[in-house]
PDB file of N, CA and C in Angstrom:
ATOM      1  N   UNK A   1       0.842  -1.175   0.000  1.00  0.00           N
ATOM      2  CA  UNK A   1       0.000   0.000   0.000  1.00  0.00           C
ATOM      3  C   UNK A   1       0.885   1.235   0.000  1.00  0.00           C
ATOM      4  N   UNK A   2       0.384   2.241  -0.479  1.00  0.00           N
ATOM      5  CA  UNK A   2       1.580   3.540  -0.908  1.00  0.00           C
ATOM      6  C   UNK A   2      -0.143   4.836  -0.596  1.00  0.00           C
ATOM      7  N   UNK A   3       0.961   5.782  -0.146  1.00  0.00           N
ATOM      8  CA  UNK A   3       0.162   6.716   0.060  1.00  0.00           C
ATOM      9  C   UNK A   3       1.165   7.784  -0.080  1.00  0.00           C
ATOM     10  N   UNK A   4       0.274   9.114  -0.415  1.00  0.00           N
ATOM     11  CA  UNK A   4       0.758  10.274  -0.139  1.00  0.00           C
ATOM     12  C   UNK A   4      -0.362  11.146   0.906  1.00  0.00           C
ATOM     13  N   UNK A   5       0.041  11.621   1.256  1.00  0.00           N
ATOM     14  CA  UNK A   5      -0.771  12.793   2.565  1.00  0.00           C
ATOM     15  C   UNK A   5      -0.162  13.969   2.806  1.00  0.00           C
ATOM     16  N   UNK A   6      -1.264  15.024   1.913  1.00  0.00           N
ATOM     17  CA  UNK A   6      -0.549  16.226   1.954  1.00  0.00           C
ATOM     18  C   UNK A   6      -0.810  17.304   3.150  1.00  0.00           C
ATOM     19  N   UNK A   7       0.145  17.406   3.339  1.00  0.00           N
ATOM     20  CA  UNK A   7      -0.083  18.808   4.294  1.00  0.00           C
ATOM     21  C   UNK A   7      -0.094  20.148   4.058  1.00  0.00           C
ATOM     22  N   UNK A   8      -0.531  21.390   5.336  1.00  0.00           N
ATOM     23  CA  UNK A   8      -0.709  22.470   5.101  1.00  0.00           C
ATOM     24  C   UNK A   8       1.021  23.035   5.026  1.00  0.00           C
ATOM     25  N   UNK A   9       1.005  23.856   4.271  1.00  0.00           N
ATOM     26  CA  UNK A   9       2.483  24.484   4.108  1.00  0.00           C
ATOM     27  C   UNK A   9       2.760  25.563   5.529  1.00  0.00           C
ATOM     28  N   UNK A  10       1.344  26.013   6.314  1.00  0.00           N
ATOM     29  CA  UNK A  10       1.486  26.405   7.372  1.00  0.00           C
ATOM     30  C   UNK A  10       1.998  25.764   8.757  1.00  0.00           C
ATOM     31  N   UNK A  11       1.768  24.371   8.242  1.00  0.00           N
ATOM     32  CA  UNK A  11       2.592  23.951   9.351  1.00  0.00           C
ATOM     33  C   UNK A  11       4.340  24.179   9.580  1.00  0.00           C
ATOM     34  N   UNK A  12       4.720  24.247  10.669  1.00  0.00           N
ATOM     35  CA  UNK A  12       6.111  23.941  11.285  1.00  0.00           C
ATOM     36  C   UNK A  12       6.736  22.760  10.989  1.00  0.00           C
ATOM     37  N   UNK A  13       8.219  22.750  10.948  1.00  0.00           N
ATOM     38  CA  UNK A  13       9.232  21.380  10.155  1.00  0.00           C
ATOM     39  C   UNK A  13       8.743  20.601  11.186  1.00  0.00           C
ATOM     40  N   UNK A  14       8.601  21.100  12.493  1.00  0.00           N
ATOM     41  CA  UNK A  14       8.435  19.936  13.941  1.00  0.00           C
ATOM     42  C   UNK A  14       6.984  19.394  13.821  1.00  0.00           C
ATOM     43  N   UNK A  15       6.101  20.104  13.210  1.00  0.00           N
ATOM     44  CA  UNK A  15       4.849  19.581  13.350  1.00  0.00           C
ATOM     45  C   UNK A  15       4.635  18.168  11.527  1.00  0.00           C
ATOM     46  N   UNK A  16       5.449  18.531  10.768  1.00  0.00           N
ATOM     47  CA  UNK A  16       5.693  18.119   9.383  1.00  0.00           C
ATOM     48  C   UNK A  16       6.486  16.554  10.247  1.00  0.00           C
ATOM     49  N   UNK A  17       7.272  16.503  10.472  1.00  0.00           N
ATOM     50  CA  UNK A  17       8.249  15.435  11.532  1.00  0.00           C
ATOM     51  C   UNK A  17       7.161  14.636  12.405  1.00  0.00           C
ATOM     52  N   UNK A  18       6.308  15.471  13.338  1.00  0.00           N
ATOM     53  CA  UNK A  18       5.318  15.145  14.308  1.00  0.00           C
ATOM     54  C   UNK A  18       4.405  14.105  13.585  1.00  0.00           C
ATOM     55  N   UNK A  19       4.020  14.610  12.333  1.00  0.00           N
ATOM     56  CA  UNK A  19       2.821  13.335  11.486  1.00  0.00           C
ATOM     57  C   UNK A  19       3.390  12.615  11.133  1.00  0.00           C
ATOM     58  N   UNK A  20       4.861  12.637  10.828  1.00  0.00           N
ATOM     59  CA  UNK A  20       5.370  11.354   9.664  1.00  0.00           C
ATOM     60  C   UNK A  20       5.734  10.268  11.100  1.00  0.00           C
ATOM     61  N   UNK A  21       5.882  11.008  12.081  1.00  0.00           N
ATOM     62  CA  UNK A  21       5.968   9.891  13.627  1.00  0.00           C
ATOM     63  C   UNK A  21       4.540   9.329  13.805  1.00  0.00           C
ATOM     64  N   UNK A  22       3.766   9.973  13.944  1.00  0.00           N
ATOM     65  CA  UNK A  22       2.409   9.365  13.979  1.00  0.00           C
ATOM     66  C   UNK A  22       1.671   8.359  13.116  1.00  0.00           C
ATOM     67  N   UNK A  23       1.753   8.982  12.109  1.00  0.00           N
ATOM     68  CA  UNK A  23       2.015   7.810  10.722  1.00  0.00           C
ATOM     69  C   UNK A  23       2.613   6.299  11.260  1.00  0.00           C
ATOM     70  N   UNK A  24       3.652   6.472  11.446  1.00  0.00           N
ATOM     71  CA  UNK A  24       5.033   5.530  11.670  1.00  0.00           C
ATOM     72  C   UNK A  24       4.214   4.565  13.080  1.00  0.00           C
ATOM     73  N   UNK A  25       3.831   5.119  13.957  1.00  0.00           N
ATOM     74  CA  UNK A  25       3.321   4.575  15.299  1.00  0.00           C
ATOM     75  C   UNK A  25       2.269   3.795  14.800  1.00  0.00           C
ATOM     76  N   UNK A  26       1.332   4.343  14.101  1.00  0.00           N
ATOM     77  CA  UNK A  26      -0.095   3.888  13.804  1.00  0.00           C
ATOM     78  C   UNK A  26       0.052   2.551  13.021  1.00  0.00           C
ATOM     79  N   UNK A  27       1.241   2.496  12.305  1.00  0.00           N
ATOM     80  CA  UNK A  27       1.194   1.234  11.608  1.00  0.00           C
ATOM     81  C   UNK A  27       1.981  -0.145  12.295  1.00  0.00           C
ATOM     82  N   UNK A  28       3.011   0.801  13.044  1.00  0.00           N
ATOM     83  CA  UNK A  28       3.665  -0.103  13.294  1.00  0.00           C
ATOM     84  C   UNK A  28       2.783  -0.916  14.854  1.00  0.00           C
ATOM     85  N   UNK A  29       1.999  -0.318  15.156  1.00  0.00           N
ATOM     86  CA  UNK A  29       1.020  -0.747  16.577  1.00  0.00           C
ATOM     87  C   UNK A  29       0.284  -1.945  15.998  1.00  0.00           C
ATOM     88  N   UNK A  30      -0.457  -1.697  14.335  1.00  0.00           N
ATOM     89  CA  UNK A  30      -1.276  -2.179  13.848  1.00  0.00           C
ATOM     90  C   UNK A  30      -0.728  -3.535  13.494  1.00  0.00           C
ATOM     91  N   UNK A  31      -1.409  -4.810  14.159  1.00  0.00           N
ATOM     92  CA  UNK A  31      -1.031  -5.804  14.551  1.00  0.00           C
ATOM     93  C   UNK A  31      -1.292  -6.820  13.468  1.00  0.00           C
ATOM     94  N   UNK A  32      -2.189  -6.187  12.295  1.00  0.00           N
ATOM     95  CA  UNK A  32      -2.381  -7.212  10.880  1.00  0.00           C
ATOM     96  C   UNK A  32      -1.162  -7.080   9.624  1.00  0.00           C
ATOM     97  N   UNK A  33      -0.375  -5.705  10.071  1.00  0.00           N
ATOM     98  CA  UNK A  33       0.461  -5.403   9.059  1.00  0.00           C
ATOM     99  C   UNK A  33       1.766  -6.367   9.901  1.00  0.00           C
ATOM    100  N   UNK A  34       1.961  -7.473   9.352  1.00  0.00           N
ATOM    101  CA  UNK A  34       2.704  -8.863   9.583  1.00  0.00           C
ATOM    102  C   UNK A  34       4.270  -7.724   9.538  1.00  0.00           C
ATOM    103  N   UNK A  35       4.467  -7.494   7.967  1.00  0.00           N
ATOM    104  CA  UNK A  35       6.265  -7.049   7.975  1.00  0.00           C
ATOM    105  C   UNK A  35       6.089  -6.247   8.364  1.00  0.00           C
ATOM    106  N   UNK A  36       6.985  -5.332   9.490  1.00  0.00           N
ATOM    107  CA  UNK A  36       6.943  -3.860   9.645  1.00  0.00           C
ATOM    108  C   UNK A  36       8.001  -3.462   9.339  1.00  0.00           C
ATOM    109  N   UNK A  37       9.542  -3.839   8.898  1.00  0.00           N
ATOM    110  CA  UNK A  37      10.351  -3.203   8.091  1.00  0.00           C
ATOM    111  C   UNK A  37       9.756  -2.853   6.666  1.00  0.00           C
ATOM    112  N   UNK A  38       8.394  -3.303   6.177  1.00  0.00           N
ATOM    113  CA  UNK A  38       8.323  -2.709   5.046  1.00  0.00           C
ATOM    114  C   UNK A  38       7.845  -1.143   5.219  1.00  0.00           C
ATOM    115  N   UNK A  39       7.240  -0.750   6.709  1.00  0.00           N
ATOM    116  CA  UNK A  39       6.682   0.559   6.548  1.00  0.00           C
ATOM    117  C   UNK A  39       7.973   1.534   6.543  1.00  0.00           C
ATOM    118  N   UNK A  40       7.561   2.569   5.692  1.00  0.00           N
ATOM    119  CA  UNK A  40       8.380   3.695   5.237  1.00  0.00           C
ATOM    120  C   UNK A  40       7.490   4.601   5.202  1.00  0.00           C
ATOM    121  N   UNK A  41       7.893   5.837   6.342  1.00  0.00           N
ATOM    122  CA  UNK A  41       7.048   6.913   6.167  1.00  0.00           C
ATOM    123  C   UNK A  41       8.315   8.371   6.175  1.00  0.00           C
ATOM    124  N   UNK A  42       8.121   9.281   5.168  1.00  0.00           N
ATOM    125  CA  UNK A  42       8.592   9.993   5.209  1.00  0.00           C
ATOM    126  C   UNK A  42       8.261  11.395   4.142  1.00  0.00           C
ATOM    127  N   UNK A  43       9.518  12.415   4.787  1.00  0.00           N
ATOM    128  CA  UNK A  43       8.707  13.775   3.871  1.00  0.00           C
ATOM    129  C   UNK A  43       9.152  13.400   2.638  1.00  0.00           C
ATOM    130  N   UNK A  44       8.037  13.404   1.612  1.00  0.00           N
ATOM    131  CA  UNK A  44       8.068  13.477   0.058  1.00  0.00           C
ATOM    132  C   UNK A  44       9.058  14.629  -0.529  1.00  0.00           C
ATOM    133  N   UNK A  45       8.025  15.559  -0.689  1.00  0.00           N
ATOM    134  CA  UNK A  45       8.404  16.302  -1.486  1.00  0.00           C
ATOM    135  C   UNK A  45       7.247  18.090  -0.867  1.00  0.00           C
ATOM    136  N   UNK A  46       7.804  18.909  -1.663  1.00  0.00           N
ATOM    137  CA  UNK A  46       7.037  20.248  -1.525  1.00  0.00           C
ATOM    138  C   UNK A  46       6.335  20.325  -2.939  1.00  0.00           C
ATOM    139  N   UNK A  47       5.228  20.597  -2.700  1.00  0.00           N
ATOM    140  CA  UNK A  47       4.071  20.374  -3.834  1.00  0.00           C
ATOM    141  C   UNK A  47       3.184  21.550  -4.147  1.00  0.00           C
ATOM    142  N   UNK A  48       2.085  21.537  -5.038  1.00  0.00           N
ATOM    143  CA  UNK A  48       1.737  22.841  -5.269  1.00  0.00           C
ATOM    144  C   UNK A  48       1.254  23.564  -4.174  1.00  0.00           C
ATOM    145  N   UNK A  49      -0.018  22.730  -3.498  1.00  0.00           N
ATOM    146  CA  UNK A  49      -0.952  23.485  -2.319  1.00  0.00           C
ATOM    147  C   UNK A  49      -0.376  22.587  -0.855  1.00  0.00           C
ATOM    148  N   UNK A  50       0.884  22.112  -1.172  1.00  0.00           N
ATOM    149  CA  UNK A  50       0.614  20.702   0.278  1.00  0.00           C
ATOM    150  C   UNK A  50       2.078  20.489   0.393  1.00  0.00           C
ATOM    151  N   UNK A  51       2.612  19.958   1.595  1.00  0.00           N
ATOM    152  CA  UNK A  51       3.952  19.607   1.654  1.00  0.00           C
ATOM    153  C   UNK A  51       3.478  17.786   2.066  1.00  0.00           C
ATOM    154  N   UNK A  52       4.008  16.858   1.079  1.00  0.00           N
ATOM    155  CA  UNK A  52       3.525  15.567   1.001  1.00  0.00           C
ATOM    156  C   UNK A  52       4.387  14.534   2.026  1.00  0.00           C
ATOM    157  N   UNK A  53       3.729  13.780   2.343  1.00  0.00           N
ATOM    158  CA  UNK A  53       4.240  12.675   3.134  1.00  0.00           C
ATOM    159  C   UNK A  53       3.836  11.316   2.222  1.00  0.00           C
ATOM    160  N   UNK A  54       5.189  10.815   1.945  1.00  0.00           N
ATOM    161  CA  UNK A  54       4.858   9.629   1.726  1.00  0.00           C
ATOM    162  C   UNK A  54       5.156   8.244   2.467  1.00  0.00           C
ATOM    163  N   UNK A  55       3.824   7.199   2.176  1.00  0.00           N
ATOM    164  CA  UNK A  55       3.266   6.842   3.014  1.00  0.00           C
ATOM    165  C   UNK A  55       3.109   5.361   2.631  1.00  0.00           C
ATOM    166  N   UNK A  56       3.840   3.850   2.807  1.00  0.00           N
ATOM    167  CA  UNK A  56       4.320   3.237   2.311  1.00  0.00           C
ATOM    168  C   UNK A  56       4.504   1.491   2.638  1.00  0.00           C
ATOM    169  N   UNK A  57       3.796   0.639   2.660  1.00  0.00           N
ATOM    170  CA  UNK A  57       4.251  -1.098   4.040  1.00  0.00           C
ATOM    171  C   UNK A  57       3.071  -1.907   3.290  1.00  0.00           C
ATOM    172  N   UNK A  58       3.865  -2.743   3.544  1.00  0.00           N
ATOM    173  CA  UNK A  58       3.011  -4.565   2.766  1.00  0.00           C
ATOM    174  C   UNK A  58       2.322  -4.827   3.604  1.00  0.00           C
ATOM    175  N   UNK A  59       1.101  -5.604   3.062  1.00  0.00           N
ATOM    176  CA  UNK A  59      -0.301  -5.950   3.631  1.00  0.00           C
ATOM    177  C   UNK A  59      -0.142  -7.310   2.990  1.00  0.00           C
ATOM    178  N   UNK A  60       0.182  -8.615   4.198  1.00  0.00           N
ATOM    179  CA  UNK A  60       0.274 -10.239   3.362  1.00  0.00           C
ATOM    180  C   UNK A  60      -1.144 -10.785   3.054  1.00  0.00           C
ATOM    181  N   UNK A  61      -1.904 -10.191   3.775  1.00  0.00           N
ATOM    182  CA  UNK A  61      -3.281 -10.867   3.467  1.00  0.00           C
ATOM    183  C   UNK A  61      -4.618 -10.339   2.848  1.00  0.00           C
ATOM    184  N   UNK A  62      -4.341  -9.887   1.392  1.00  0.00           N
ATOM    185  CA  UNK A  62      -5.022  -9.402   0.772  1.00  0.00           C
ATOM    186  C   UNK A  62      -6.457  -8.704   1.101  1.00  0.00           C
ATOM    187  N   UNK A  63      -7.388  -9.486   2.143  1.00  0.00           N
ATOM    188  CA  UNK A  63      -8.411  -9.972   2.492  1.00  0.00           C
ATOM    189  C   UNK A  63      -8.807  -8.667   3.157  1.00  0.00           C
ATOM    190  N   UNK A  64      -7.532  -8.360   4.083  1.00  0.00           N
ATOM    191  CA  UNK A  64      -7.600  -7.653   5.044  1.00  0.00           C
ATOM    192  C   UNK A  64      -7.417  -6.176   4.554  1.00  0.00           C
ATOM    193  N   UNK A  65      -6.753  -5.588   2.993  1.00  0.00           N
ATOM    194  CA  UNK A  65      -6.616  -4.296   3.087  1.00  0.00           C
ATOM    195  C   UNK A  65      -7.381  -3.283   3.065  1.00  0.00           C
ATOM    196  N   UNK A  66      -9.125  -3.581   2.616  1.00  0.00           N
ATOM    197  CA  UNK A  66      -9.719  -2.371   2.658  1.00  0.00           C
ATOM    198  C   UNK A  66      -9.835  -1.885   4.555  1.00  0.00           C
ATOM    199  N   UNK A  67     -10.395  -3.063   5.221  1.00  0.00           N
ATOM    200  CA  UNK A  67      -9.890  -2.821   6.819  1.00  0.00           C
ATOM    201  C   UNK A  67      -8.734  -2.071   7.027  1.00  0.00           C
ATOM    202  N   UNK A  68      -8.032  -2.397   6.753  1.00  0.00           N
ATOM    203  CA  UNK A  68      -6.553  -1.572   6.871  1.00  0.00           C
ATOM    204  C   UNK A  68      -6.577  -0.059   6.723  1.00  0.00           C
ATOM    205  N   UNK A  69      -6.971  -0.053   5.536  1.00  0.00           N
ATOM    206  CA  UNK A  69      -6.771   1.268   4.731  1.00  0.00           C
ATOM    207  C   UNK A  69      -8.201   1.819   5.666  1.00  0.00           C
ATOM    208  N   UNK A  70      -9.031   1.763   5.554  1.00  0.00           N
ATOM    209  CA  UNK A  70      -9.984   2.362   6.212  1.00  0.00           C
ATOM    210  C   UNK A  70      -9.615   2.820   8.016  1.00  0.00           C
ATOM    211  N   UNK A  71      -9.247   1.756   8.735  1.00  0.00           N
ATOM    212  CA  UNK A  71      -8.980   2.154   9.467  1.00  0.00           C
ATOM    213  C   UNK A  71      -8.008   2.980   9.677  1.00  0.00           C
ATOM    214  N   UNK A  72      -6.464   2.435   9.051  1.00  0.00           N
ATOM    215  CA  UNK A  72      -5.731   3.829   8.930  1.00  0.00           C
ATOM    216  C   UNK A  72      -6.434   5.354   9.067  1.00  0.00           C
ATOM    217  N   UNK A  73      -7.174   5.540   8.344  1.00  0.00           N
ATOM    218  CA  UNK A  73      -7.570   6.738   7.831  1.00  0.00           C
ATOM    219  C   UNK A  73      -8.347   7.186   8.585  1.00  0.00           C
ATOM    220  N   UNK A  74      -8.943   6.849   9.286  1.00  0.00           N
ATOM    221  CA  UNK A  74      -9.905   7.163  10.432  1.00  0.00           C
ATOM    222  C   UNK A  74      -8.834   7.698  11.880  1.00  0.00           C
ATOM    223  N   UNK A  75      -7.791   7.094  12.133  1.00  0.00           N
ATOM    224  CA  UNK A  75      -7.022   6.949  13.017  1.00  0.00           C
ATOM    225  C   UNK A  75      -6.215   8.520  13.126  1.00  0.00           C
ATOM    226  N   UNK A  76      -5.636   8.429  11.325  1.00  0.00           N
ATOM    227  CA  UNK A  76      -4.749   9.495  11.367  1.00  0.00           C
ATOM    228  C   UNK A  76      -5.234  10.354  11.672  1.00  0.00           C
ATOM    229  N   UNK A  77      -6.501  10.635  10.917  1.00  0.00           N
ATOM    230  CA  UNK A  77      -7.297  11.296  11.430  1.00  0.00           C
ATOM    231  C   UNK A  77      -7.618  11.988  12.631  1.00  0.00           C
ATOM    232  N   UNK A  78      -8.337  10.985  13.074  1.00  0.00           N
ATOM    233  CA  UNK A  78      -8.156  11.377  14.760  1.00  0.00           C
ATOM    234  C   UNK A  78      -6.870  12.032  15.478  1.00  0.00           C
ATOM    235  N   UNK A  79      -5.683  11.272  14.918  1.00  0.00           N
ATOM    236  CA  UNK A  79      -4.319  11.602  15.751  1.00  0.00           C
ATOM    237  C   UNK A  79      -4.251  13.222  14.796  1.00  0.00           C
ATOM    238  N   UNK A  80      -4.468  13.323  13.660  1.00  0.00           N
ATOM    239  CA  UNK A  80      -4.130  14.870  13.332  1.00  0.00           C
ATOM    240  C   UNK A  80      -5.026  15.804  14.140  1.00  0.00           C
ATOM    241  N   UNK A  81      -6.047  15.634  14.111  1.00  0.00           N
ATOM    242  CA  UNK A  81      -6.851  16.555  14.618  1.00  0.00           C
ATOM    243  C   UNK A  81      -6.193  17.050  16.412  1.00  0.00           C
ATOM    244  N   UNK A  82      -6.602  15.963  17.178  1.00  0.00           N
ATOM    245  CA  UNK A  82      -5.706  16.195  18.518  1.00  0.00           C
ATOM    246  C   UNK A  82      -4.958  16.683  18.453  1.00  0.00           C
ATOM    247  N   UNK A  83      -3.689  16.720  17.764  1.00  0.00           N
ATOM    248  CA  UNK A  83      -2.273  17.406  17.467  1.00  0.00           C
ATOM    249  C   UNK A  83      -2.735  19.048  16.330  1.00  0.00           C
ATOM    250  N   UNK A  84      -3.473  19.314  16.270  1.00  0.00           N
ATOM    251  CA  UNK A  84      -3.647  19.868  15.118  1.00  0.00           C
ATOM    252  C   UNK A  84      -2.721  20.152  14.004  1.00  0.00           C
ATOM    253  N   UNK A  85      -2.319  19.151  13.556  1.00  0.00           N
ATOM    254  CA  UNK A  85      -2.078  18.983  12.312  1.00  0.00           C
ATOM    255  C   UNK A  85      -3.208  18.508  11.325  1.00  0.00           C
ATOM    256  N   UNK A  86      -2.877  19.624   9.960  1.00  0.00           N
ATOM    257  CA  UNK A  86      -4.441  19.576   8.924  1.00  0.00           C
ATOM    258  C   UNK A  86      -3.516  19.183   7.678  1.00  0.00           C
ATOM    259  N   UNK A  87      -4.295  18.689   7.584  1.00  0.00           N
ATOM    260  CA  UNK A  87      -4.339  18.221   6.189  1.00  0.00           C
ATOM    261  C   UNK A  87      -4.284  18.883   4.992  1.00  0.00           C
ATOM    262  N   UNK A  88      -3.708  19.040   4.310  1.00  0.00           N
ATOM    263  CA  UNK A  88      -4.140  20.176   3.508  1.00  0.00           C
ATOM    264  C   UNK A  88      -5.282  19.814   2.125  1.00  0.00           C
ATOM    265  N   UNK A  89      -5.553  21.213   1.061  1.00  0.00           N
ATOM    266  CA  UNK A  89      -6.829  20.517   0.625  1.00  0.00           C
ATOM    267  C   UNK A  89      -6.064  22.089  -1.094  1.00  0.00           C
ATOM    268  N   UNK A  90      -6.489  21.741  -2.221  1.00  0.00           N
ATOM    269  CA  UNK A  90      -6.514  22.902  -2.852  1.00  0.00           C
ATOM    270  C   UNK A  90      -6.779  24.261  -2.315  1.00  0.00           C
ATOM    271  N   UNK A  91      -6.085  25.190  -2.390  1.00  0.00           N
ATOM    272  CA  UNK A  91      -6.080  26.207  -2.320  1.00  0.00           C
ATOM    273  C   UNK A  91      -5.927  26.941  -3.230  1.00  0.00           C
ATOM    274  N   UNK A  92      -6.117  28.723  -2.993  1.00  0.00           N
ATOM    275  CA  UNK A  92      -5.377  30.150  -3.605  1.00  0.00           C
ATOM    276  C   UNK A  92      -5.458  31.347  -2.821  1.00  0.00           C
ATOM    277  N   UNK A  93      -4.861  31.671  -3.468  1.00  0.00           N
ATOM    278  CA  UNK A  93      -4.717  33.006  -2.062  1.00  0.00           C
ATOM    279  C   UNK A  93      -4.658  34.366  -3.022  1.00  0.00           C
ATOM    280  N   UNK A  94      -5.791  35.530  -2.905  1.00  0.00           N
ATOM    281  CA  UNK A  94      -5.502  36.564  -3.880  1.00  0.00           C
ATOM    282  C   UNK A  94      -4.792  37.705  -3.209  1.00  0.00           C
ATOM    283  N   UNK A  95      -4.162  38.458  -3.234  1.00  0.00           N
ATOM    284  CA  UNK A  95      -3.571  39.087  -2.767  1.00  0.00           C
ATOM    285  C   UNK A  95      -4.238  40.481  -3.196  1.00  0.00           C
ATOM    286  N   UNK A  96      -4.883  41.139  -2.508  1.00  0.00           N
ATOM    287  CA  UNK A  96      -4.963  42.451  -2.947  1.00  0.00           C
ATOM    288  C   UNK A  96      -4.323  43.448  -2.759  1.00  0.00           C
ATOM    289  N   UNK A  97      -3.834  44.784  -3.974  1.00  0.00           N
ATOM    290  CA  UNK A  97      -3.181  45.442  -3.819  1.00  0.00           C
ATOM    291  C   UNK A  97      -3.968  47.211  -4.236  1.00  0.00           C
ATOM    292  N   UNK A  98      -3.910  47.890  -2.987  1.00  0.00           N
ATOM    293  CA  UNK A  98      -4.136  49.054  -3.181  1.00  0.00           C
ATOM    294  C   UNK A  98      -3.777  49.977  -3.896  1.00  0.00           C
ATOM    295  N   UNK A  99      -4.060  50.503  -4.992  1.00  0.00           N
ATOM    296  CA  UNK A  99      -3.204  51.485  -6.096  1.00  0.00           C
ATOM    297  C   UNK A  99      -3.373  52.596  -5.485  1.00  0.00           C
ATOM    298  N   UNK A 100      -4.691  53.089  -5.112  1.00  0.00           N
ATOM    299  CA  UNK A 100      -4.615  54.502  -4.331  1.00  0.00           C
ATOM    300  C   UNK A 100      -3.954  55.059  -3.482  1.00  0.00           C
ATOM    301  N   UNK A 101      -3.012  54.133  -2.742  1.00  0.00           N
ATOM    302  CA  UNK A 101      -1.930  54.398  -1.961  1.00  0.00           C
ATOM    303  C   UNK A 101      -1.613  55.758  -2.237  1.00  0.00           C
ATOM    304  N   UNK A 102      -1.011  56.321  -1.395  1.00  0.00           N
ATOM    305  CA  UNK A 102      -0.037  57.874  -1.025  1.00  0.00           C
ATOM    306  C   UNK A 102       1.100  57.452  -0.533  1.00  0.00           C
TER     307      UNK A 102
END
């Protein structure tokens, strides 16, 4: 399973660090994901509206991944919100500029 999870660019490097640990905890607790050297969580990349985490570990029993994935997602969830770390989502930002200035 591979994921990306983007974040707000407003967050802090410590709070960017803070999810990819949480991430990392949540799977490795999760007692159906058999290998846990396969999980790999870390910062991606800087992206248009989001700074990405990618998000990464083998699932042996096919059966089990929509459970997985669902629960994941519910979890992080939860753990972002408590921490407030957001998620990020499309954005724009207009900037207005006063010409009438003096």
């Amino acid at each position: 399973q591979t994921y990306v999870i983007p974040l707000k660019y407003s967050l802090k490097a410590e709070q960017i660090k803070r999810a990819s640990e949480i991430i990392k905890e949540i799977l490795v607790k999760d007692e159906r994901i058999k290998d846990k050297a396969s999980i790999s969580v870390g910062f991606y990349k800087f992206d248009v509206y989001a700074v990405n985490l990618y998000v990464s570990f083998a699932i042996s029993v096919n059966e089990l991944s929509g459970a997985i994935k669902e629960d994941f997602h519910y979890i992080v969830k939860h753990r972002f919100d408590s921490e407030g770390l957001e998620i990020a989502y499309p954005t724009q930002t207009v900037e207005m500029v006063n010409k009438n200035k003096s």
